[in-house]
Protein backbone atom coordinates (compact mmCIF):
# COMPACT_ATOMS: atom_id res chain seq x y z
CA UNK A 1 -45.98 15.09 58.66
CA UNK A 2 -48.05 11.78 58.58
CA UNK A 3 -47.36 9.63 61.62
CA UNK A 4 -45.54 6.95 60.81
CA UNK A 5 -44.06 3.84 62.43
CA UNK A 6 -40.17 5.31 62.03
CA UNK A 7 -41.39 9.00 63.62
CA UNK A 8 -43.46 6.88 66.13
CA UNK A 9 -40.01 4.97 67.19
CA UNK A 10 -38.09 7.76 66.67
CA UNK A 11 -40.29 9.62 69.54
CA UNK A 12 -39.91 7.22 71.66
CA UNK A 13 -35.82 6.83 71.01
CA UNK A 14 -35.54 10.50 71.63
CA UNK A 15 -37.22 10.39 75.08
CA UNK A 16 -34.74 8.17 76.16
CA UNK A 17 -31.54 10.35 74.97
CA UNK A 18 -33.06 12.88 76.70
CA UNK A 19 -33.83 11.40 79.87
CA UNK A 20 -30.23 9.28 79.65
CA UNK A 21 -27.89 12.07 78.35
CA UNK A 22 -30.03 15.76 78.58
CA UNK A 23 -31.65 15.90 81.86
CA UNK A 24 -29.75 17.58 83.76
CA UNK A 25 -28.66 19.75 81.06
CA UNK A 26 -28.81 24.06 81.22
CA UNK A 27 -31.29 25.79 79.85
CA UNK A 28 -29.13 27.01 76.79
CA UNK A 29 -26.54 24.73 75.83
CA UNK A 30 -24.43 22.91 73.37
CA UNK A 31 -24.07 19.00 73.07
CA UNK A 32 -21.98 16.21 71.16
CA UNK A 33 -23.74 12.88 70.77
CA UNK A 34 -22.84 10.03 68.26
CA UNK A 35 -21.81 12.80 65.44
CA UNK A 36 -24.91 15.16 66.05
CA UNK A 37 -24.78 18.19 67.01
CA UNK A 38 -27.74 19.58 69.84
CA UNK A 39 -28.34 22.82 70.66
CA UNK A 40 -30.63 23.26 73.79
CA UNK A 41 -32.48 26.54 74.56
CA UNK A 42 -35.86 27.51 76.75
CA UNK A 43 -39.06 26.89 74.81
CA UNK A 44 -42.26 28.86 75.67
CA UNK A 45 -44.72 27.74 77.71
CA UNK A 46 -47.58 25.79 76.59
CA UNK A 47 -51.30 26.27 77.61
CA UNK A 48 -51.99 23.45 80.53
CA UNK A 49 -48.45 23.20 81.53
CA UNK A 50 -47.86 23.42 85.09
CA UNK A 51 -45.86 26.85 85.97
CA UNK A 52 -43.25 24.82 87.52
CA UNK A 53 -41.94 22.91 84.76
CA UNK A 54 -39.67 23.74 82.22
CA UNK A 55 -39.70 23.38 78.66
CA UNK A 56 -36.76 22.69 76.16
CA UNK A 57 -36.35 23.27 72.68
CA UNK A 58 -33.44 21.13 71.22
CA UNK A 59 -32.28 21.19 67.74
CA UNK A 60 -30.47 18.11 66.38
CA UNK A 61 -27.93 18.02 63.72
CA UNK A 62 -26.22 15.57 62.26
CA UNK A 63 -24.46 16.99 59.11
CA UNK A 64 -22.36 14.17 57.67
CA UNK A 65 -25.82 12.16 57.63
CA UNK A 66 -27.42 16.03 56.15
CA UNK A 67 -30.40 15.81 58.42
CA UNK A 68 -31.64 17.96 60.92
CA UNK A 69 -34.88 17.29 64.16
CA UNK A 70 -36.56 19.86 66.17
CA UNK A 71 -37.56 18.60 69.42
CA UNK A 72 -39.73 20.04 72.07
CA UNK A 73 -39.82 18.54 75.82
CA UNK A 74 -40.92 19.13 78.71
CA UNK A 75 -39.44 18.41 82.35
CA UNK A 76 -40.53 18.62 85.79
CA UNK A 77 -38.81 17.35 88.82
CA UNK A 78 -36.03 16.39 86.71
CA UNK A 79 -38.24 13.66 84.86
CA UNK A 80 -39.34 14.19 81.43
CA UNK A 81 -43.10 14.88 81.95
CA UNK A 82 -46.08 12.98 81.59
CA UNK A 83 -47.81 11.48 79.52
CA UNK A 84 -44.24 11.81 77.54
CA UNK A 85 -46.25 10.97 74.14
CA UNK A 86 -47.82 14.49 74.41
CA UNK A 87 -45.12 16.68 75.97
CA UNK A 88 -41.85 15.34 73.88
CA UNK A 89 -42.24 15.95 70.70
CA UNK A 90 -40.37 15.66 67.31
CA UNK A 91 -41.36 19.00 65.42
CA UNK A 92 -39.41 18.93 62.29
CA UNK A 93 -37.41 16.68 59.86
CA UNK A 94 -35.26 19.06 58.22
CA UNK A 95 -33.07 17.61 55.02
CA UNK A 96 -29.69 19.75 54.99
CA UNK A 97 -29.10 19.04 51.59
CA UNK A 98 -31.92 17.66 49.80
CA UNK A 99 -30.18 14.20 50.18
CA UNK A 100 -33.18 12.79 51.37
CA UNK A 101 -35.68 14.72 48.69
CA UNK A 102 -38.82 16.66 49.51
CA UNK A 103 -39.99 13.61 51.72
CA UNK A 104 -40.34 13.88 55.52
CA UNK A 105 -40.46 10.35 55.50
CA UNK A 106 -37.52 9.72 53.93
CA UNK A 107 -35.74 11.65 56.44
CA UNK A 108 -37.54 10.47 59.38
CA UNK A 109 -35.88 6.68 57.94
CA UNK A 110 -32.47 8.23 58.31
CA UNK A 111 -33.19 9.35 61.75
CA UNK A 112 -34.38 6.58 63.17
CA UNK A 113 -31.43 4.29 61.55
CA UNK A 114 -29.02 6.67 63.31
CA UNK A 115 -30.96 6.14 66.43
CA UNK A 116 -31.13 2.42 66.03
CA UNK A 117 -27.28 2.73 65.75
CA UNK A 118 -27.15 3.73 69.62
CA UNK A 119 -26.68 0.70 71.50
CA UNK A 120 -27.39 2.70 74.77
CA UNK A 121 -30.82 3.82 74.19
């Protein structure tokens, strides 16, 4: 996907769920937030990582709104890890039901209005 102001402020709004809401979270879990769905699980460990951290995969779902993220993250010491722009990543825009067409971007709009939604991040 092309960088893009919306993915750009969606990386950035996802940080902050995670640090707010996720932190402290298990390493495989299940979540309800604002009418999406996130399923949490271990993610491998990337070259340069320090041994002691601990990376997350999390899978976000809204379906009424038919999309669908892929985040990665990383954690250590309970913080999300630094530089955050490198190690918290959105993946994947994933359209459920080709509501959004063959466009990333398109989806990436949707996510980040659903984000701007939250008045808590």
């Amino acid at each position: 996907m092309n960088r893009t102001i919306f993915h750009d402020a969606n990386e950035i709004s996802i940080q902050r769920l995670l640090a707010k809401y996720l932190s402290d979270a298990p390493r495989h879990a299940s979540a309800l937030y604002s009418g999406a769905t996130i399923f949490i699980e271990p993610s491998r460990h990337r070259t340069g990582i320090p041994p002691d951290a601990i990376c997350q995969r999390y899978m976000i779902t809204h379906v009424g709104e038919e999309w669908s993220i892929v985040v990665r993250a990383v954690w250590r010491d309970g913080e999300l890890y630094r530089p955050t722009a490198t190690h918290t990543r959105i993946e994947e825009y994933t359209d459920l039901r080709s509501r959004y067409g063959t466009d990333e971007q398109s989806v990436a709009t949707a996510v980040n209005a659903w984000l701007r939604r939250q008045d808590d991040l």
